[in-house]
N, C-alpha and C. Protein backbone atom coordinates (compact mmCIF):
# COMPACT_ATOMS: atom_id res chain seq x y z
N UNK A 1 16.71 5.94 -4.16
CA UNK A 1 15.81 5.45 -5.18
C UNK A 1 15.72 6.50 -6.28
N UNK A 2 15.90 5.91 -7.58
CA UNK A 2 15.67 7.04 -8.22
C UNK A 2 14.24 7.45 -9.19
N UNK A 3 14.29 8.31 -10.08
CA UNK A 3 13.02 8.51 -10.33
C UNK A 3 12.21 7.40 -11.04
N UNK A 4 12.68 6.49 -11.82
CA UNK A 4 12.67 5.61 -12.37
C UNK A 4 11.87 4.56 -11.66
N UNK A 5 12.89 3.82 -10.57
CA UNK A 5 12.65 2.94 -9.87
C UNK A 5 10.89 3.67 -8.87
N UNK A 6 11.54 4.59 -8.91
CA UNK A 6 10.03 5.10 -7.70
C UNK A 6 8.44 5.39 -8.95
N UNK A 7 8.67 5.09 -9.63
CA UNK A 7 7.79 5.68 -10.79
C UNK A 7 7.21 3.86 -11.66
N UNK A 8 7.81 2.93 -10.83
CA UNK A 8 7.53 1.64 -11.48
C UNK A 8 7.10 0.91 -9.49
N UNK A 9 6.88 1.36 -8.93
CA UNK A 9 5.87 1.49 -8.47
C UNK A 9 4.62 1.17 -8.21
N UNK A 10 3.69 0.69 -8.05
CA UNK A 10 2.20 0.14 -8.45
C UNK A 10 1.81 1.02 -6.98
N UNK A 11 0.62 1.70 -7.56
CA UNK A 11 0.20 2.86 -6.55
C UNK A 11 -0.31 2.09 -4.75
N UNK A 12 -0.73 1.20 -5.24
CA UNK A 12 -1.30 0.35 -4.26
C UNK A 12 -0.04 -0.05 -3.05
N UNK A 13 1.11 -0.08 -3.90
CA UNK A 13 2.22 -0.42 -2.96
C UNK A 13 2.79 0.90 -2.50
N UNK A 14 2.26 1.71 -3.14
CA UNK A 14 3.37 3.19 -2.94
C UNK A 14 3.04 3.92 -1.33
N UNK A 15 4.12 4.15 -0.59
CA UNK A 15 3.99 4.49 0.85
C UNK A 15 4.78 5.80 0.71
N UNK A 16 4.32 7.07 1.40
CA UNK A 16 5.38 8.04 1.26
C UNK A 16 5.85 8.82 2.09
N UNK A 17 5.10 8.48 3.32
CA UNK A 17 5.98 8.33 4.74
C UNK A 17 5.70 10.22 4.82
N UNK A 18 7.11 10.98 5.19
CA UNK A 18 6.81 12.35 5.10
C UNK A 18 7.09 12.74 3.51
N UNK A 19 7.28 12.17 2.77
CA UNK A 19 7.42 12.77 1.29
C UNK A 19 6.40 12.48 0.40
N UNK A 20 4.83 12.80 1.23
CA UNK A 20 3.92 12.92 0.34
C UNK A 20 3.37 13.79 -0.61
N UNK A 21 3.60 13.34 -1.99
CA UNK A 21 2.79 14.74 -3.01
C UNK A 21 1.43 15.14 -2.48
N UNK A 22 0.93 15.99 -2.11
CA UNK A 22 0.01 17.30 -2.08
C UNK A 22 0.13 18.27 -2.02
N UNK A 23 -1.74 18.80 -2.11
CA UNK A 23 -1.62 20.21 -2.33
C UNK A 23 -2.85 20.53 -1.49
N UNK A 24 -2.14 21.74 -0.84
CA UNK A 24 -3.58 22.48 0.49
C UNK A 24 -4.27 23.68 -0.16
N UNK A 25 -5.24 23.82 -0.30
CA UNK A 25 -6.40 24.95 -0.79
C UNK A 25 -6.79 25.41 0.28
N UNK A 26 -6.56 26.51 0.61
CA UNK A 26 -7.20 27.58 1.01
C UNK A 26 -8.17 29.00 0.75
N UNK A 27 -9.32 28.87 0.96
CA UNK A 27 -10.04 30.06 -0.60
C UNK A 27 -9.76 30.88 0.12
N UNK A 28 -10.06 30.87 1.96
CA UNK A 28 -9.95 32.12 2.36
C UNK A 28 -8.97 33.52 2.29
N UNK A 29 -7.68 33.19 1.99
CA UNK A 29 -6.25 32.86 1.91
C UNK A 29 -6.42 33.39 0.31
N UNK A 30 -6.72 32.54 -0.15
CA UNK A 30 -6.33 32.71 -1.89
C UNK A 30 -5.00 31.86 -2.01
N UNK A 31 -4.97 30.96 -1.53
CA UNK A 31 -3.79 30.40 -2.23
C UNK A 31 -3.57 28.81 -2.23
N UNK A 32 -2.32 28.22 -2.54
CA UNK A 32 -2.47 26.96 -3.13
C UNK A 32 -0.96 26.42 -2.94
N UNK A 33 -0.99 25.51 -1.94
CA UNK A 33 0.42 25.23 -1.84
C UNK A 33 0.58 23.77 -2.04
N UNK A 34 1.68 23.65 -2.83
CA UNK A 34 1.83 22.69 -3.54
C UNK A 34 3.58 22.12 -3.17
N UNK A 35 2.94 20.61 -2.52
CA UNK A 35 4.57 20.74 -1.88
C UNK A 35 5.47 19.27 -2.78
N UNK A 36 6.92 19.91 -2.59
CA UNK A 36 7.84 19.55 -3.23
C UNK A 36 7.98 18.25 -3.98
N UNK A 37 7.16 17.55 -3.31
CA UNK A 37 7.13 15.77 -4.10
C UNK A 37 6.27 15.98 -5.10
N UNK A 38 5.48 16.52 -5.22
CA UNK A 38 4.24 17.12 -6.81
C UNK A 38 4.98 16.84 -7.90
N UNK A 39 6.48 17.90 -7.28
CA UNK A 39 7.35 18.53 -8.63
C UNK A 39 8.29 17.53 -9.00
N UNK A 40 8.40 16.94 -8.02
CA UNK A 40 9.45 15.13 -8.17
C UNK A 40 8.71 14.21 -9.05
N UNK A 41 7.36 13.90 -8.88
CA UNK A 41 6.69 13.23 -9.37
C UNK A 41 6.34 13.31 -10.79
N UNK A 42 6.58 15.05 -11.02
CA UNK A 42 6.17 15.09 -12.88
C UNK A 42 7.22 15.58 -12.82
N UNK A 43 8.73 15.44 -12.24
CA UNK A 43 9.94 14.91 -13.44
C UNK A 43 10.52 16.56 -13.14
N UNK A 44 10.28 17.27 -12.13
CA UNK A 44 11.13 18.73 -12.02
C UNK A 44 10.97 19.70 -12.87
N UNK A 45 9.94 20.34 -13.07
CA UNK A 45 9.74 21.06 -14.53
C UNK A 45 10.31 22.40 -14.52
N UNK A 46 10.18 22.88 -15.08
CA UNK A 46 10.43 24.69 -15.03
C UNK A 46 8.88 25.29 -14.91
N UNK A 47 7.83 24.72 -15.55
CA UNK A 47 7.00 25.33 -15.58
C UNK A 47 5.68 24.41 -15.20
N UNK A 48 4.64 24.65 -14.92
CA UNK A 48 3.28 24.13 -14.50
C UNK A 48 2.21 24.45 -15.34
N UNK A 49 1.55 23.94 -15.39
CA UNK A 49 -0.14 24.08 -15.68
C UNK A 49 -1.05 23.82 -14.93
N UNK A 50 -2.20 24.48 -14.76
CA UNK A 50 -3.27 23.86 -14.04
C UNK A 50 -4.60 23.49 -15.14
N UNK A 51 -5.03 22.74 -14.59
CA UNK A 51 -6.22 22.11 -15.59
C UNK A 51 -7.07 21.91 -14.32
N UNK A 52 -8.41 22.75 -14.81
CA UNK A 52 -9.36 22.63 -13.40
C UNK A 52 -10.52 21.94 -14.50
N UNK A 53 -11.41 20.56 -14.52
CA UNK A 53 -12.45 19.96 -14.61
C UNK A 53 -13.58 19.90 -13.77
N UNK A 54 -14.52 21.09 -13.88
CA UNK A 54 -15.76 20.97 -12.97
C UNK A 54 -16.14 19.68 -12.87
N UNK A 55 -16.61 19.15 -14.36
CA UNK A 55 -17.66 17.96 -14.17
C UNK A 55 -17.06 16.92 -13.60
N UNK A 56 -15.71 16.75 -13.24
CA UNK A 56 -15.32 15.52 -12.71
C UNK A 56 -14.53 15.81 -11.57
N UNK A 57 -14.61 17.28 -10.91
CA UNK A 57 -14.30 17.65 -9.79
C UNK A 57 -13.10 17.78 -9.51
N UNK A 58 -11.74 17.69 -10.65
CA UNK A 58 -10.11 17.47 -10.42
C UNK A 58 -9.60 18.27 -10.55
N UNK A 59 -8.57 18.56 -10.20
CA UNK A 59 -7.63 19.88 -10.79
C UNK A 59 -6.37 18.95 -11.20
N UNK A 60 -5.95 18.95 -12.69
CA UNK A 60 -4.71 18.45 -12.94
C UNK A 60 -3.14 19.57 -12.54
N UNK A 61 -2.30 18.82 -12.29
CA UNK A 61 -1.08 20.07 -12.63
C UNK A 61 -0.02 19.19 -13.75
N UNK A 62 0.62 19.52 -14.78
CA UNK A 62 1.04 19.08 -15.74
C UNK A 62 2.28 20.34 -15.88
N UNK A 63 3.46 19.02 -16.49
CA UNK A 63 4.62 20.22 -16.44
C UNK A 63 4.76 20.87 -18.25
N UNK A 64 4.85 21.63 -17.92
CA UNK A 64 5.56 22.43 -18.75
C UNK A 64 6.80 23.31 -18.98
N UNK A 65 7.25 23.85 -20.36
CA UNK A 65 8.55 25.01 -19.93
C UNK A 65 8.07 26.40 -19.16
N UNK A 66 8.68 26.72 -19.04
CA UNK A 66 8.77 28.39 -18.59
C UNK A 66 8.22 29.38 -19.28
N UNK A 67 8.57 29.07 -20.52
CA UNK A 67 8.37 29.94 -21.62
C UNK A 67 6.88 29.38 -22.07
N UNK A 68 6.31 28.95 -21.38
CA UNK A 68 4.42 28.75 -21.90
C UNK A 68 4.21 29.79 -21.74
N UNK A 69 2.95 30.45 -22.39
CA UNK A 69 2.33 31.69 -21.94
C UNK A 69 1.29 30.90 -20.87
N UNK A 70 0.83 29.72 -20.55
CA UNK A 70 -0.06 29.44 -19.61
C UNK A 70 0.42 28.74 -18.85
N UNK A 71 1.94 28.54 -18.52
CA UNK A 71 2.47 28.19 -17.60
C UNK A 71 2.64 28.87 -16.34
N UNK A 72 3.08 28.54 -15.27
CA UNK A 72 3.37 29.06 -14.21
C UNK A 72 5.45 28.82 -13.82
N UNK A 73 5.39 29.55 -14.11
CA UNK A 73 7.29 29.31 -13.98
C UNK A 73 7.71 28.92 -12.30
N UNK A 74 8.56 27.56 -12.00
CA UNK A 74 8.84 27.52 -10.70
C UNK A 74 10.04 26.91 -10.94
N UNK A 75 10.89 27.82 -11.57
CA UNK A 75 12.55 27.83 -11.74
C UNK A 75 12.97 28.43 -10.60
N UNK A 76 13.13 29.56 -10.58
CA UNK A 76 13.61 30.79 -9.21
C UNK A 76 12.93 30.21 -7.59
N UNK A 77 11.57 29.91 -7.53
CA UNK A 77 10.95 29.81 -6.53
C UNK A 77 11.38 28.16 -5.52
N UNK A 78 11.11 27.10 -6.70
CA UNK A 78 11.44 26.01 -6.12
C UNK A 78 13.21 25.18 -5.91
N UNK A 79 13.27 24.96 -4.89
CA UNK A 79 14.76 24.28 -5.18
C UNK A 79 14.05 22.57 -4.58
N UNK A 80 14.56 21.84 -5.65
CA UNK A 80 14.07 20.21 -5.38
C UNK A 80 14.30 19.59 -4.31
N UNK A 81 14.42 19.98 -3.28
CA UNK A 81 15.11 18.69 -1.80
C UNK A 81 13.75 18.59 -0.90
N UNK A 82 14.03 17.80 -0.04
CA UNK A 82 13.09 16.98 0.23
C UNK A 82 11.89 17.92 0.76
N UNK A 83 12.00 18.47 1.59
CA UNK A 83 11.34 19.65 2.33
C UNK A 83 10.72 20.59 1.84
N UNK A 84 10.96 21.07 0.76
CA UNK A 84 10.68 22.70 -0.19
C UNK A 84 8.59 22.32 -0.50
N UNK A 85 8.91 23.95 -1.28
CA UNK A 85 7.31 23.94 -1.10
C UNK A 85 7.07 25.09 -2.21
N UNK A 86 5.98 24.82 -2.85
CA UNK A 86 5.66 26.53 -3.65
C UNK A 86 4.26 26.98 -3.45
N UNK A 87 4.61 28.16 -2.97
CA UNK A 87 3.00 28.76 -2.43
C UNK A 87 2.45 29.42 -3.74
N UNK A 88 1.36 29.36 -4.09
CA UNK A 88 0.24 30.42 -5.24
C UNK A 88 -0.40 31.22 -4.78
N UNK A 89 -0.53 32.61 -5.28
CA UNK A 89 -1.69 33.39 -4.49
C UNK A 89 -2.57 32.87 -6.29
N UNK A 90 -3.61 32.29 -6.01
CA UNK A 90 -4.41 32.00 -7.23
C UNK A 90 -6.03 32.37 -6.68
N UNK A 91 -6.47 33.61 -6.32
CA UNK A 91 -7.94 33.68 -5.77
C UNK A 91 -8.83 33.07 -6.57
N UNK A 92 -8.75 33.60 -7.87
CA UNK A 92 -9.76 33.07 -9.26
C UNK A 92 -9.69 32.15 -9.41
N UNK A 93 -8.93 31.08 -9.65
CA UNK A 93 -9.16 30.15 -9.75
C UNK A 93 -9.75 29.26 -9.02
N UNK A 94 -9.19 29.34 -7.24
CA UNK A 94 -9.99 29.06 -6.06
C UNK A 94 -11.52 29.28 -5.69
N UNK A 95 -11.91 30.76 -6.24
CA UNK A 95 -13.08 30.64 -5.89
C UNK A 95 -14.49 30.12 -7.16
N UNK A 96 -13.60 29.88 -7.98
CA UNK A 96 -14.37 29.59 -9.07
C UNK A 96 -14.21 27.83 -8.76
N UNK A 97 -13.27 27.30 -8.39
CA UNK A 97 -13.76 26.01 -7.48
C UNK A 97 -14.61 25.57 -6.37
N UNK A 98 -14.28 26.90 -5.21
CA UNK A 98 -15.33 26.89 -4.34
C UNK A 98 -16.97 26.76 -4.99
N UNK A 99 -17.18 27.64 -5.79
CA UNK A 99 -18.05 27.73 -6.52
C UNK A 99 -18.75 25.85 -6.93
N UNK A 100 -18.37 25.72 -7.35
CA UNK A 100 -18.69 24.03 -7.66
C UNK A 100 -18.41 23.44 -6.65
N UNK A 101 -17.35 23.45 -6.06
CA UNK A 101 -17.48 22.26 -5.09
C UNK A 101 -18.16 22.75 -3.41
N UNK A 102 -18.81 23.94 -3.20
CA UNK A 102 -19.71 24.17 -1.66
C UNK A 102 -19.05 23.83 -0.63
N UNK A 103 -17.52 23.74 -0.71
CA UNK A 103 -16.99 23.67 0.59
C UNK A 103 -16.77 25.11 1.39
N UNK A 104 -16.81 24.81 2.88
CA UNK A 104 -16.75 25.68 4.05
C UNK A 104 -15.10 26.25 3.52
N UNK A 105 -15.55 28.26 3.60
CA UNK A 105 -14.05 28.63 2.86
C UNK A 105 -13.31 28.89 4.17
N UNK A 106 -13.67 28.84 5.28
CA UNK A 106 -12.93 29.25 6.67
C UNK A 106 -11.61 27.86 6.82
N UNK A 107 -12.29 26.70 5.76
CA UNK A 107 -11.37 24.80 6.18
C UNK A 107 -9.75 25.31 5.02
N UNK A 108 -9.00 24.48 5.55
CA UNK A 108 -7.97 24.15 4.47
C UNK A 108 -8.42 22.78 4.02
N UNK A 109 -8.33 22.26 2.60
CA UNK A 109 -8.35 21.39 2.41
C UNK A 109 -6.86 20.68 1.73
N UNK A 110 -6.95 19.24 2.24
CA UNK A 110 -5.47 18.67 1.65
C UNK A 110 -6.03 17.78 0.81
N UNK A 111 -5.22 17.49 -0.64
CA UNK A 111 -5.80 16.51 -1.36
C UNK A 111 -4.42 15.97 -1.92
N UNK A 112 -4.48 14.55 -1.96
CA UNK A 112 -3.46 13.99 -2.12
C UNK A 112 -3.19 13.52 -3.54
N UNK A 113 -2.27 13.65 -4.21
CA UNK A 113 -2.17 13.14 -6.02
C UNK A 113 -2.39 12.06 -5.99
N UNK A 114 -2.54 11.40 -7.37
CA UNK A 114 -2.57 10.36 -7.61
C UNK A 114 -1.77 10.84 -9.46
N UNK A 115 -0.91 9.97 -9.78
CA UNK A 115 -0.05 9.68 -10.77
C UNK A 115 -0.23 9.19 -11.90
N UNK A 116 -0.52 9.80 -12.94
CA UNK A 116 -0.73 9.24 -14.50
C UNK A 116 0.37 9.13 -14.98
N UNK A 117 0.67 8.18 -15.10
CA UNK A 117 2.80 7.85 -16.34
C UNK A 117 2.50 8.43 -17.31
N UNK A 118 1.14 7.87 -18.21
CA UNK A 118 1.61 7.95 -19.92
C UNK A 118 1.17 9.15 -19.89
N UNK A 119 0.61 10.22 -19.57
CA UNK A 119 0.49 11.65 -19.83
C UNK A 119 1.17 12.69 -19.03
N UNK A 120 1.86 11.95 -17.95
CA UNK A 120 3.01 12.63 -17.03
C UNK A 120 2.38 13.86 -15.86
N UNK A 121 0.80 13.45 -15.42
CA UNK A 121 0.11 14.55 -14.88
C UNK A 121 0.01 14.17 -13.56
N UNK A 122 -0.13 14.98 -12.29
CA UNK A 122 -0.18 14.92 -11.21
C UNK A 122 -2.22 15.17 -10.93
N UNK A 123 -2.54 14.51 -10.38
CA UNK A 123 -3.95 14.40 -10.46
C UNK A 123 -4.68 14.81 -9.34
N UNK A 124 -5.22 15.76 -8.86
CA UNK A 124 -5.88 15.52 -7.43
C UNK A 124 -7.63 15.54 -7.60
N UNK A 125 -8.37 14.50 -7.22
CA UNK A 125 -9.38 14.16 -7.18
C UNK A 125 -10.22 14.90 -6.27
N UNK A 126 -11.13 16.03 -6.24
CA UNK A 126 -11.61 16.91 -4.78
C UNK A 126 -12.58 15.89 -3.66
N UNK A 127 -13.13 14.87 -4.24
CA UNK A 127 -13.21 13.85 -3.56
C UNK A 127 -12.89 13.13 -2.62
N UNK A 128 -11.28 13.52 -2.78
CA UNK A 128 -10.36 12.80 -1.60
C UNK A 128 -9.70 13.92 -0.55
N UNK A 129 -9.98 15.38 -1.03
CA UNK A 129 -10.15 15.81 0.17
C UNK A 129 -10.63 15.82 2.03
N UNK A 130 -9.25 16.35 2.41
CA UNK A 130 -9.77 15.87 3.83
C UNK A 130 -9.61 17.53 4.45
N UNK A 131 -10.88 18.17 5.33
CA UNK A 131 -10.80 19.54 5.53
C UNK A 131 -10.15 19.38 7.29
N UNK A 132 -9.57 20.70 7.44
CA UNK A 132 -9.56 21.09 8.41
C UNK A 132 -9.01 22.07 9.07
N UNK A 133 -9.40 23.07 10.21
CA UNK A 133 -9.40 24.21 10.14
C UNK A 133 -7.84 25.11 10.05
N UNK A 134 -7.80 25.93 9.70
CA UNK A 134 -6.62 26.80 10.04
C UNK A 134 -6.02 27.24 11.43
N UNK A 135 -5.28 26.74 11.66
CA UNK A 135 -4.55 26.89 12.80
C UNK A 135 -4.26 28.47 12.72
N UNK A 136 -5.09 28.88 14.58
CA UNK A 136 -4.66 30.54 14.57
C UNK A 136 -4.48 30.18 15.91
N UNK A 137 -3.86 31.55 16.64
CA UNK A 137 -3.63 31.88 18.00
C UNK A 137 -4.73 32.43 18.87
N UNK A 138 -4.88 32.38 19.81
CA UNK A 138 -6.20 32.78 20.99
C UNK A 138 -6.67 34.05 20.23
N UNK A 139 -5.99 34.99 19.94
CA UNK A 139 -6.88 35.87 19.93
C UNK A 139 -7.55 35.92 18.53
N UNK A 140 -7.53 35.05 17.72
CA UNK A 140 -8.13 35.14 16.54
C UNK A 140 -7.21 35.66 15.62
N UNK A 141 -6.21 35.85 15.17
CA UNK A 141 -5.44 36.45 14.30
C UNK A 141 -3.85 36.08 14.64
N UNK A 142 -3.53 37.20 13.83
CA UNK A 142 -1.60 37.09 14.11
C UNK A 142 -1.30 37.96 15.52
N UNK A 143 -0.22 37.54 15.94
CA UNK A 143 0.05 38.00 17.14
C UNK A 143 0.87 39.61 16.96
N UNK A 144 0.27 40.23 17.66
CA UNK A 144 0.21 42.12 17.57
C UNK A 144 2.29 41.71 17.82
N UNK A 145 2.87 42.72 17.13
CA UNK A 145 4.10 43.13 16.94
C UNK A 145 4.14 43.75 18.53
N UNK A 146 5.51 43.28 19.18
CA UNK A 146 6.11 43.68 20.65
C UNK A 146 6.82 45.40 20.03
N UNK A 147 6.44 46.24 21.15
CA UNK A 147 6.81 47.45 20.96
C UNK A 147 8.15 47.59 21.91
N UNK A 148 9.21 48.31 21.39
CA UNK A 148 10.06 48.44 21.87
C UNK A 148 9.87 49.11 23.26
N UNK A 149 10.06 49.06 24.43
CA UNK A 149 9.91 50.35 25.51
C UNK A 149 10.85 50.51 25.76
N UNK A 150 11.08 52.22 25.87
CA UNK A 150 12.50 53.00 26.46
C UNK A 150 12.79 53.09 28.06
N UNK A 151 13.47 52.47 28.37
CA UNK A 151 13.64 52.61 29.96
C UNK A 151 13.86 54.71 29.82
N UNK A 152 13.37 54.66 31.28
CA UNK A 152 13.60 55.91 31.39
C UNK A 152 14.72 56.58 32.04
N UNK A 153 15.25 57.49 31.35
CA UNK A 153 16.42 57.84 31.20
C UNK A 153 16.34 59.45 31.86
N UNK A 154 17.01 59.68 32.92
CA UNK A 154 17.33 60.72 33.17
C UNK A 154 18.12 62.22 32.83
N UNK A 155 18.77 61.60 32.38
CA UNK A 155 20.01 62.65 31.42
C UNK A 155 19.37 63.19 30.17
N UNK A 156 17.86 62.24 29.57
CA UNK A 156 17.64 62.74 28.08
C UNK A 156 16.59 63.94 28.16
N UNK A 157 16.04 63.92 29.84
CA UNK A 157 15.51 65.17 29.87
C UNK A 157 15.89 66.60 29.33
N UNK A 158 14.78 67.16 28.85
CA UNK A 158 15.66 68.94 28.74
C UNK A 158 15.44 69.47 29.85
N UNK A 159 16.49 70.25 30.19
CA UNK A 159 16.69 71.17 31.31
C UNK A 159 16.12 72.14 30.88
N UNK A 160 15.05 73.59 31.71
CA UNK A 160 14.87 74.38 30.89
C UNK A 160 15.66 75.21 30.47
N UNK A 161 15.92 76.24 29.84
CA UNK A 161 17.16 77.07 29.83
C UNK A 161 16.99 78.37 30.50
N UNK A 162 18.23 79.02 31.16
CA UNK A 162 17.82 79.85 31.80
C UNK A 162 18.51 81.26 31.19
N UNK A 163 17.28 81.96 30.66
CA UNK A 163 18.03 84.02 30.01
C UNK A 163 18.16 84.59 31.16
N UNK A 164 19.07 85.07 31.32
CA UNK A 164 20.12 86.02 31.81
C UNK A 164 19.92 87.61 30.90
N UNK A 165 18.78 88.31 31.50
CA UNK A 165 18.91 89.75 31.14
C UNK A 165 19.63 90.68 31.86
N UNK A 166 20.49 91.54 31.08
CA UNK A 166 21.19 92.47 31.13
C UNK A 166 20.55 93.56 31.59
């Protein structure tokens, strides 16, 4: 299907199986991952924008070139196939959302786009957020690095040395 055909569409019919546009917020984290169908959907850009609207609770992303000074360049980072993904470390901006919107910063939240044609913007509504927690391991964190152990070796002993006075 190509972009065309998938872009005529009527949202109501649109199903996207595992190739759904979103994006997961994490404040705790600081970051913002935004996966690969986003960038399909506004047409493969070189560059991004974010547009954050308190009073109506959205964060737009809108493409741009590279060469914006308020762009975000995702030439080098993203390659288009089905799977790919681009992570943000964006704290400021995150917590200046937290800020308005009083969500729990320990949750990830996923919010799913929704598609404007005639202005070409990827839309996420905080509304349609759905939270839930960060997946960690028993002990609360990342799992401690395995230390190498040296079997013990006989031969690497020192012998003491023995002087021989004259």
């Amino acid at each position: 299907m190509t972009m065309v055909e998938y872009r005529k569409i009527p949202d109501s019919e649109l199903t996207y199986g595992n190739d759904c546009p979103y994006i997961d917020i994490q404040c705790e984290t600081g970051r913002l991952f935004i996966s690969n169908a986003v960038f399909r959907l506004i047409g493969k850009p070189t560059g991004i924008r974010f547009r954050w609207n308190a009073g109506k609770r959205s964060l737009l992303i809108e493409p741009t070139n590279a060469e914006d000074p308020e762009s975000y360049p995702v030439t080098s980072t993203v390659t288009y196939k089905k799977h790919g993904s681009l992570i943000i470390g964006c704290s400021t901006m995150l917590n200046e959302m937290w800020s308005v919107l009083d969500w729990d910063k320990k949750l990830r939240f996923r919010i799913v786009a929704k598609y404007n044609e005639q202005a070409n913007v990827a839309i996420f509504d905080m509304k349609d957020a759905i939270g839930s927690e960060i997946p960690r391991n028993i002990r609360g964190g990342r799992l401690p690095k395995k230390t190498k152990k040296h079997p013990r070796r006989r031969h690497c002993r020192k012998k003491p040395t023995q002087v021989i006075y004259k």
